[in-house]
C-alpha atoms as a PDB file:
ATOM      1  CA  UNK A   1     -81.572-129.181 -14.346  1.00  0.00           C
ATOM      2  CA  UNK A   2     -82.020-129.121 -17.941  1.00  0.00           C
ATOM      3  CA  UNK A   3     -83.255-125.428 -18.065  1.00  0.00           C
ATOM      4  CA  UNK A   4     -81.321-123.516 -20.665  1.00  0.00           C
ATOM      5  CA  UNK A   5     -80.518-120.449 -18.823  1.00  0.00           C
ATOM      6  CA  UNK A   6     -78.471-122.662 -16.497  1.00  0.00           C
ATOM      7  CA  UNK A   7     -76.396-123.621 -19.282  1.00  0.00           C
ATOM      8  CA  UNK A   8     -76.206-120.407 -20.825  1.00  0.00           C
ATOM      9  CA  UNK A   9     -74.835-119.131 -17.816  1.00  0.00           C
ATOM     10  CA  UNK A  10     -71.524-119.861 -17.703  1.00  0.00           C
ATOM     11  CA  UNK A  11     -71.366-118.522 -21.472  1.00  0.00           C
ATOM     12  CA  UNK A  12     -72.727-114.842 -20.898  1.00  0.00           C
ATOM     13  CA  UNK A  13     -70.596-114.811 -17.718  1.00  0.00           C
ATOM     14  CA  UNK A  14     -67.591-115.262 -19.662  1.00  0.00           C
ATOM     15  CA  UNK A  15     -69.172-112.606 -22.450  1.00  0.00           C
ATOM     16  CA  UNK A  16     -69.272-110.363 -19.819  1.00  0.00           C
ATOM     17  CA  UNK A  17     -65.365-110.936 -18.241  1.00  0.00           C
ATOM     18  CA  UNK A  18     -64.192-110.641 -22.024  1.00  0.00           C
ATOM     19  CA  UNK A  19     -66.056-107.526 -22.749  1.00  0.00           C
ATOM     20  CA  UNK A  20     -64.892-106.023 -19.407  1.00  0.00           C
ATOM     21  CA  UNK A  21     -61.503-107.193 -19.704  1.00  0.00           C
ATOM     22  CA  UNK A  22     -61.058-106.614 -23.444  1.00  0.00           C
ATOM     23  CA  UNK A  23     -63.381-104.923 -25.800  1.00  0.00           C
ATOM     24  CA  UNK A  24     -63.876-102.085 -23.276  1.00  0.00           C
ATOM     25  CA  UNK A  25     -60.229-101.023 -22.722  1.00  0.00           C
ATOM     26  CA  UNK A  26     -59.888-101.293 -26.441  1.00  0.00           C
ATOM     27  CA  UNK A  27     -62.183 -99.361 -27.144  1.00  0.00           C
ATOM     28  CA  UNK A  28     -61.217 -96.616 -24.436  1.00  0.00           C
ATOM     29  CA  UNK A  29     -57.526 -96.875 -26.249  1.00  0.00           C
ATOM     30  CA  UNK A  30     -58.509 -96.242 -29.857  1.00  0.00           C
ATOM     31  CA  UNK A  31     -60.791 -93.155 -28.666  1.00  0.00           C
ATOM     32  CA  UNK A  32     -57.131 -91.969 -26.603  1.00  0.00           C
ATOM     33  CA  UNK A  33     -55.230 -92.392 -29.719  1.00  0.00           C
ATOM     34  CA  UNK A  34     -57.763 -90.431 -32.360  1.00  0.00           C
ATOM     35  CA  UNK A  35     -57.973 -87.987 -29.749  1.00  0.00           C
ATOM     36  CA  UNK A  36     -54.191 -87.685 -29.753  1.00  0.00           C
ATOM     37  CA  UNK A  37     -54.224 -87.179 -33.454  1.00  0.00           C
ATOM     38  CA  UNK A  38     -56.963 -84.813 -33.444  1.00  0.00           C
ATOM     39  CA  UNK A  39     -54.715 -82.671 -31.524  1.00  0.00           C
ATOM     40  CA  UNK A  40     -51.470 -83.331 -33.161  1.00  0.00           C
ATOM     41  CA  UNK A  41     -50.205 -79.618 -33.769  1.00  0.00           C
ATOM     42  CA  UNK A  42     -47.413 -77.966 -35.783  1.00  0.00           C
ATOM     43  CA  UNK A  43     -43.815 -78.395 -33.078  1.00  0.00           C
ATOM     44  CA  UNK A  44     -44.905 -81.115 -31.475  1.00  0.00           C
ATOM     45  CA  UNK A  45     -42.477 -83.786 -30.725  1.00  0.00           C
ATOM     46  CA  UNK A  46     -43.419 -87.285 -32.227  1.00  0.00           C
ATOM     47  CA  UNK A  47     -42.788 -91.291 -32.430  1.00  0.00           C
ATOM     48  CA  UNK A  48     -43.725 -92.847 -35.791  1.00  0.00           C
ATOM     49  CA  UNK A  49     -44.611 -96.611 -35.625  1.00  0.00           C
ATOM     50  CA  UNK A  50     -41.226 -97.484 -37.064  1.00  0.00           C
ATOM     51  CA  UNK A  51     -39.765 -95.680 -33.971  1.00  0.00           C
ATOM     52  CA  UNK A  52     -38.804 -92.739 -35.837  1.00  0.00           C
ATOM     53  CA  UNK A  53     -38.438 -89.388 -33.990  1.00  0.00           C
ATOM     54  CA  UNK A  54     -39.290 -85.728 -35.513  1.00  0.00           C
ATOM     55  CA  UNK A  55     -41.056 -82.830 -34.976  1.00  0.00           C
ATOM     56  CA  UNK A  56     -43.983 -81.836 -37.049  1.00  0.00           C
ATOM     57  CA  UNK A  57     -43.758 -79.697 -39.501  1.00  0.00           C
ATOM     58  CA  UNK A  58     -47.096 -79.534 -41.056  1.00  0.00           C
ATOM     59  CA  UNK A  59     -50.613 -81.651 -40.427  1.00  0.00           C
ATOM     60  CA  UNK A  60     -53.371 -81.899 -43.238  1.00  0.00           C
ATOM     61  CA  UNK A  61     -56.064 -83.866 -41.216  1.00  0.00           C
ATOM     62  CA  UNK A  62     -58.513 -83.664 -44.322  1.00  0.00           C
ATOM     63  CA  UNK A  63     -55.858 -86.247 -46.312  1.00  0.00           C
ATOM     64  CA  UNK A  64     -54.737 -87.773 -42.832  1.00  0.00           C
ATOM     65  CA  UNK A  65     -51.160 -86.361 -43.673  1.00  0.00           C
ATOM     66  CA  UNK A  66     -48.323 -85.506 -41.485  1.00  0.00           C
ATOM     67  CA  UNK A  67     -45.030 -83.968 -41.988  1.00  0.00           C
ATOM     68  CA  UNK A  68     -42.219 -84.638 -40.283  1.00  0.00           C
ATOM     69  CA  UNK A  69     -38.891 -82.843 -39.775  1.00  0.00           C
ATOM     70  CA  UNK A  70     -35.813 -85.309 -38.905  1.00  0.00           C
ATOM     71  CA  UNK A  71     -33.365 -82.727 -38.504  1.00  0.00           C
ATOM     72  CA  UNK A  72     -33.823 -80.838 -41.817  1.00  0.00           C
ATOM     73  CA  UNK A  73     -35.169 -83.925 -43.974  1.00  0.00           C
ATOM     74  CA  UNK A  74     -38.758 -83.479 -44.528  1.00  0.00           C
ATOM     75  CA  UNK A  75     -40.593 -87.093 -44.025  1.00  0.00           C
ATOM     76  CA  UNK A  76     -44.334 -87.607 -45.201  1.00  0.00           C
ATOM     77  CA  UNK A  77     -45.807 -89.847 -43.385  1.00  0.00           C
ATOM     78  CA  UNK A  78     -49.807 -91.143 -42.935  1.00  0.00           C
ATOM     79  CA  UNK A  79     -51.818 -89.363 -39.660  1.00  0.00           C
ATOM     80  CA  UNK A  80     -52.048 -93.121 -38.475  1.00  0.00           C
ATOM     81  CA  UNK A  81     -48.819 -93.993 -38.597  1.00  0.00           C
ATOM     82  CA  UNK A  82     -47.665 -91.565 -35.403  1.00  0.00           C
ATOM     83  CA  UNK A  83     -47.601 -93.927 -32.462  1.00  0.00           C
ATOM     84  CA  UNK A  84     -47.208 -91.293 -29.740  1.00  0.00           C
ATOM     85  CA  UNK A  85     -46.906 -87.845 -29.100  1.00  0.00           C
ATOM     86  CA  UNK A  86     -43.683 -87.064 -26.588  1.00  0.00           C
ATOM     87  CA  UNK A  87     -44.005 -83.262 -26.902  1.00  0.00           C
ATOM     88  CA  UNK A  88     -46.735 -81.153 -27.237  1.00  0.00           C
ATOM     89  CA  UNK A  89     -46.436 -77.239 -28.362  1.00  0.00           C
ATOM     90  CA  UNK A  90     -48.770 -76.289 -26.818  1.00  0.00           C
ATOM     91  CA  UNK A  91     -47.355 -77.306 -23.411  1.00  0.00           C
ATOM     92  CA  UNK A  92     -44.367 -76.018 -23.750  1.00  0.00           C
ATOM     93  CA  UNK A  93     -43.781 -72.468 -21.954  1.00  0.00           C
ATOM     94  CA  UNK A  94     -41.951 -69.659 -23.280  1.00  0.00           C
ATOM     95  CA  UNK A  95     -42.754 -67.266 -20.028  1.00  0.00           C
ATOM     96  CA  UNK A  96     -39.203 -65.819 -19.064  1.00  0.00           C
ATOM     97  CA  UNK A  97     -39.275 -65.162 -15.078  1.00  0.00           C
ATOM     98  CA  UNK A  98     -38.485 -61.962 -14.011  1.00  0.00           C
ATOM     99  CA  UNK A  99     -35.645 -62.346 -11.517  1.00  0.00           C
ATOM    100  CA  UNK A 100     -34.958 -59.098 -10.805  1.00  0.00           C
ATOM    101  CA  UNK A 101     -35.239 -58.143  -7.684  1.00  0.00           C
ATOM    102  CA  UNK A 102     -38.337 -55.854  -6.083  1.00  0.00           C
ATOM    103  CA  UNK A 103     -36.158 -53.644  -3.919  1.00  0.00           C
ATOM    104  CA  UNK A 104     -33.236 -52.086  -4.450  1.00  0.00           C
ATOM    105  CA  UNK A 105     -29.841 -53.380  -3.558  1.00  0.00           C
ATOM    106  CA  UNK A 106     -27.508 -51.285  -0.995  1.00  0.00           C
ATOM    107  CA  UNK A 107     -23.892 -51.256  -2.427  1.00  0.00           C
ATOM    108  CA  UNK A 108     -21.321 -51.524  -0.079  1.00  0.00           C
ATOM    109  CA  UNK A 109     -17.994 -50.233   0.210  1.00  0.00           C
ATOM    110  CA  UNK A 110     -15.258 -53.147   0.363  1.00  0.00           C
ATOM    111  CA  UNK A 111     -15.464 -54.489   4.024  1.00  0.00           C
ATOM    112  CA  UNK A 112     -11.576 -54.584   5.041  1.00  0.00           C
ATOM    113  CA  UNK A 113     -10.764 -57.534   7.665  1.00  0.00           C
ATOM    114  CA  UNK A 114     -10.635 -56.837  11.105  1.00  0.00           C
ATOM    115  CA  UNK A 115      -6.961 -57.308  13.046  1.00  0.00           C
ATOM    116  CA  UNK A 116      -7.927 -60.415  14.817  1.00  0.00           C
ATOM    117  CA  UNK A 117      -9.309 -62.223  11.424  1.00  0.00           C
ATOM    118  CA  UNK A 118      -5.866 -61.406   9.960  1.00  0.00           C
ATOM    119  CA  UNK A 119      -3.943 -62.584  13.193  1.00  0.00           C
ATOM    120  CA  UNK A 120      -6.063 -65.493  13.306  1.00  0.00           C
ATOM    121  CA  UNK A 121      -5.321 -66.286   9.489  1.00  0.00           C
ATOM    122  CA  UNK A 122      -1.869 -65.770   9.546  1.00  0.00           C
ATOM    123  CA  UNK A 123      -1.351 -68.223  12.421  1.00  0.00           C
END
Protein backbone atom coordinates (compact mmCIF):
# COMPACT_ATOMS: atom_id res chain seq x y z
CA UNK A 1 0.00 0.00 0.00
CA UNK A 2 2.82 2.26 0.26
CA UNK A 3 3.28 2.67 -3.59
CA UNK A 4 3.49 6.32 -4.48
CA UNK A 5 1.23 6.46 -7.36
CA UNK A 6 -1.54 5.47 -4.94
CA UNK A 7 -0.93 8.48 -3.06
CA UNK A 8 -0.41 10.65 -5.84
CA UNK A 9 -3.64 9.80 -7.01
CA UNK A 10 -5.95 11.63 -5.33
CA UNK A 11 -3.61 14.79 -6.07
CA UNK A 12 -3.54 14.62 -10.03
CA UNK A 13 -7.26 13.76 -9.81
CA UNK A 14 -7.96 16.93 -8.23
CA UNK A 15 -5.25 18.67 -10.86
CA UNK A 16 -7.31 17.43 -13.34
CA UNK A 17 -11.09 18.66 -11.82
CA UNK A 18 -9.31 22.17 -11.26
CA UNK A 19 -7.90 22.42 -14.68
CA UNK A 20 -11.25 21.26 -16.16
CA UNK A 21 -13.28 23.30 -13.99
CA UNK A 22 -11.05 26.39 -13.93
CA UNK A 23 -8.00 27.07 -15.94
CA UNK A 24 -9.79 25.83 -19.09
CA UNK A 25 -12.88 28.10 -19.05
CA UNK A 26 -10.48 30.86 -18.22
CA UNK A 27 -8.64 30.46 -20.66
CA UNK A 28 -11.57 30.00 -23.30
CA UNK A 29 -12.86 33.57 -21.70
CA UNK A 30 -9.73 35.67 -22.14
CA UNK A 31 -9.37 34.29 -25.90
CA UNK A 32 -13.54 35.55 -26.17
CA UNK A 33 -12.65 38.84 -24.80
CA UNK A 34 -9.28 39.66 -27.09
CA UNK A 35 -11.28 38.42 -29.79
CA UNK A 36 -13.98 40.95 -28.92
CA UNK A 37 -11.43 43.69 -28.95
CA UNK A 38 -9.83 42.63 -32.01
CA UNK A 39 -13.03 43.37 -33.60
CA UNK A 40 -14.08 46.41 -31.78
CA UNK A 41 -15.04 48.77 -34.83
CA UNK A 42 -15.81 52.48 -35.28
CA UNK A 43 -20.18 52.76 -34.13
CA UNK A 44 -20.17 50.11 -32.09
CA UNK A 45 -22.05 50.34 -28.93
CA UNK A 46 -19.87 49.74 -25.72
CA UNK A 47 -19.64 49.09 -21.72
CA UNK A 48 -16.43 50.38 -20.11
CA UNK A 49 -15.42 48.56 -16.84
CA UNK A 50 -16.68 51.49 -14.81
CA UNK A 51 -20.11 50.79 -16.46
CA UNK A 52 -19.87 53.61 -18.71
CA UNK A 53 -21.86 53.56 -22.00
CA UNK A 54 -20.68 55.18 -25.52
CA UNK A 55 -20.20 54.54 -28.86
CA UNK A 56 -16.83 54.41 -30.43
CA UNK A 57 -15.55 56.93 -32.07
CA UNK A 58 -12.14 55.93 -33.04
CA UNK A 59 -9.83 52.58 -32.19
CA UNK A 60 -5.89 52.71 -32.44
CA UNK A 61 -5.15 48.97 -31.65
CA UNK A 62 -1.29 49.64 -32.19
CA UNK A 63 -1.42 51.97 -28.70
CA UNK A 64 -4.44 49.78 -27.36
CA UNK A 65 -6.55 53.10 -27.50
CA UNK A 66 -10.19 53.64 -27.72
CA UNK A 67 -12.36 56.58 -28.11
CA UNK A 68 -15.43 56.98 -26.84
CA UNK A 69 -18.37 59.31 -27.59
CA UNK A 70 -20.81 59.93 -24.43
CA UNK A 71 -23.15 62.00 -26.18
CA UNK A 72 -20.77 64.61 -27.68
CA UNK A 73 -17.90 64.33 -24.90
CA UNK A 74 -15.05 62.55 -26.34
CA UNK A 75 -13.64 59.92 -23.55
CA UNK A 76 -10.12 58.19 -24.05
CA UNK A 77 -10.05 55.29 -22.62
CA UNK A 78 -7.39 52.01 -22.66
CA UNK A 79 -8.50 48.95 -25.37
CA UNK A 80 -8.67 46.83 -22.04
CA UNK A 81 -10.73 48.73 -20.22
CA UNK A 82 -14.10 47.96 -22.57
CA UNK A 83 -15.89 45.22 -20.69
CA UNK A 84 -18.41 44.35 -23.40
CA UNK A 85 -19.53 45.13 -26.64
CA UNK A 86 -23.66 45.67 -26.72
CA UNK A 87 -23.71 46.83 -30.37
CA UNK A 88 -21.84 45.94 -33.15
CA UNK A 89 -21.78 48.11 -36.61
CA UNK A 90 -21.35 45.80 -38.41
CA UNK A 91 -24.59 44.01 -37.45
CA UNK A 92 -26.62 46.56 -37.72
CA UNK A 93 -28.76 46.74 -41.12
CA UNK A 94 -29.49 49.69 -43.05
CA UNK A 95 -31.52 47.61 -45.96
CA UNK A 96 -34.88 49.65 -46.37
CA UNK A 97 -37.70 47.00 -47.52
CA UNK A 98 -39.42 47.72 -50.44
CA UNK A 99 -43.11 47.67 -49.53
CA UNK A 100 -44.52 48.59 -52.47
CA UNK A 101 -46.63 46.50 -53.86
CA UNK A 102 -45.88 44.07 -57.16
CA UNK A 103 -49.22 44.61 -58.86
CA UNK A 104 -51.11 47.33 -59.38
CA UNK A 105 -53.94 48.50 -57.24
CA UNK A 106 -57.65 48.83 -58.83
CA UNK A 107 -59.20 52.17 -57.58
CA UNK A 108 -62.61 52.09 -56.84
CA UNK A 109 -65.32 54.42 -57.09
CA UNK A 110 -66.96 55.19 -53.52
CA UNK A 111 -69.20 52.08 -52.78
CA UNK A 112 -72.63 53.83 -51.64
CA UNK A 113 -74.64 51.62 -48.94
CA UNK A 114 -77.23 49.49 -49.99
CA UNK A 115 -81.11 50.35 -48.68
CA UNK A 116 -81.26 47.54 -46.26
CA UNK A 117 -77.67 48.50 -44.54
CA UNK A 118 -79.18 51.99 -44.08
CA UNK A 119 -82.63 50.60 -42.80
CA UNK A 120 -80.84 48.28 -40.71
CA UNK A 121 -78.59 51.20 -39.25
CA UNK A 122 -81.12 53.54 -38.70
CA UNK A 123 -83.17 51.11 -36.59
Amino acid sequence: MNNPIVALLPMLVMFVLFYFMLIRPQKKATEQKKLMLENIQKGDGVVTIGGLHGIVDEVDHENRLVVLDCEGIFLTYELNAIANVKQSAGKASTEVEDLTPEEPVEEYEDIQPSEEELESSEA
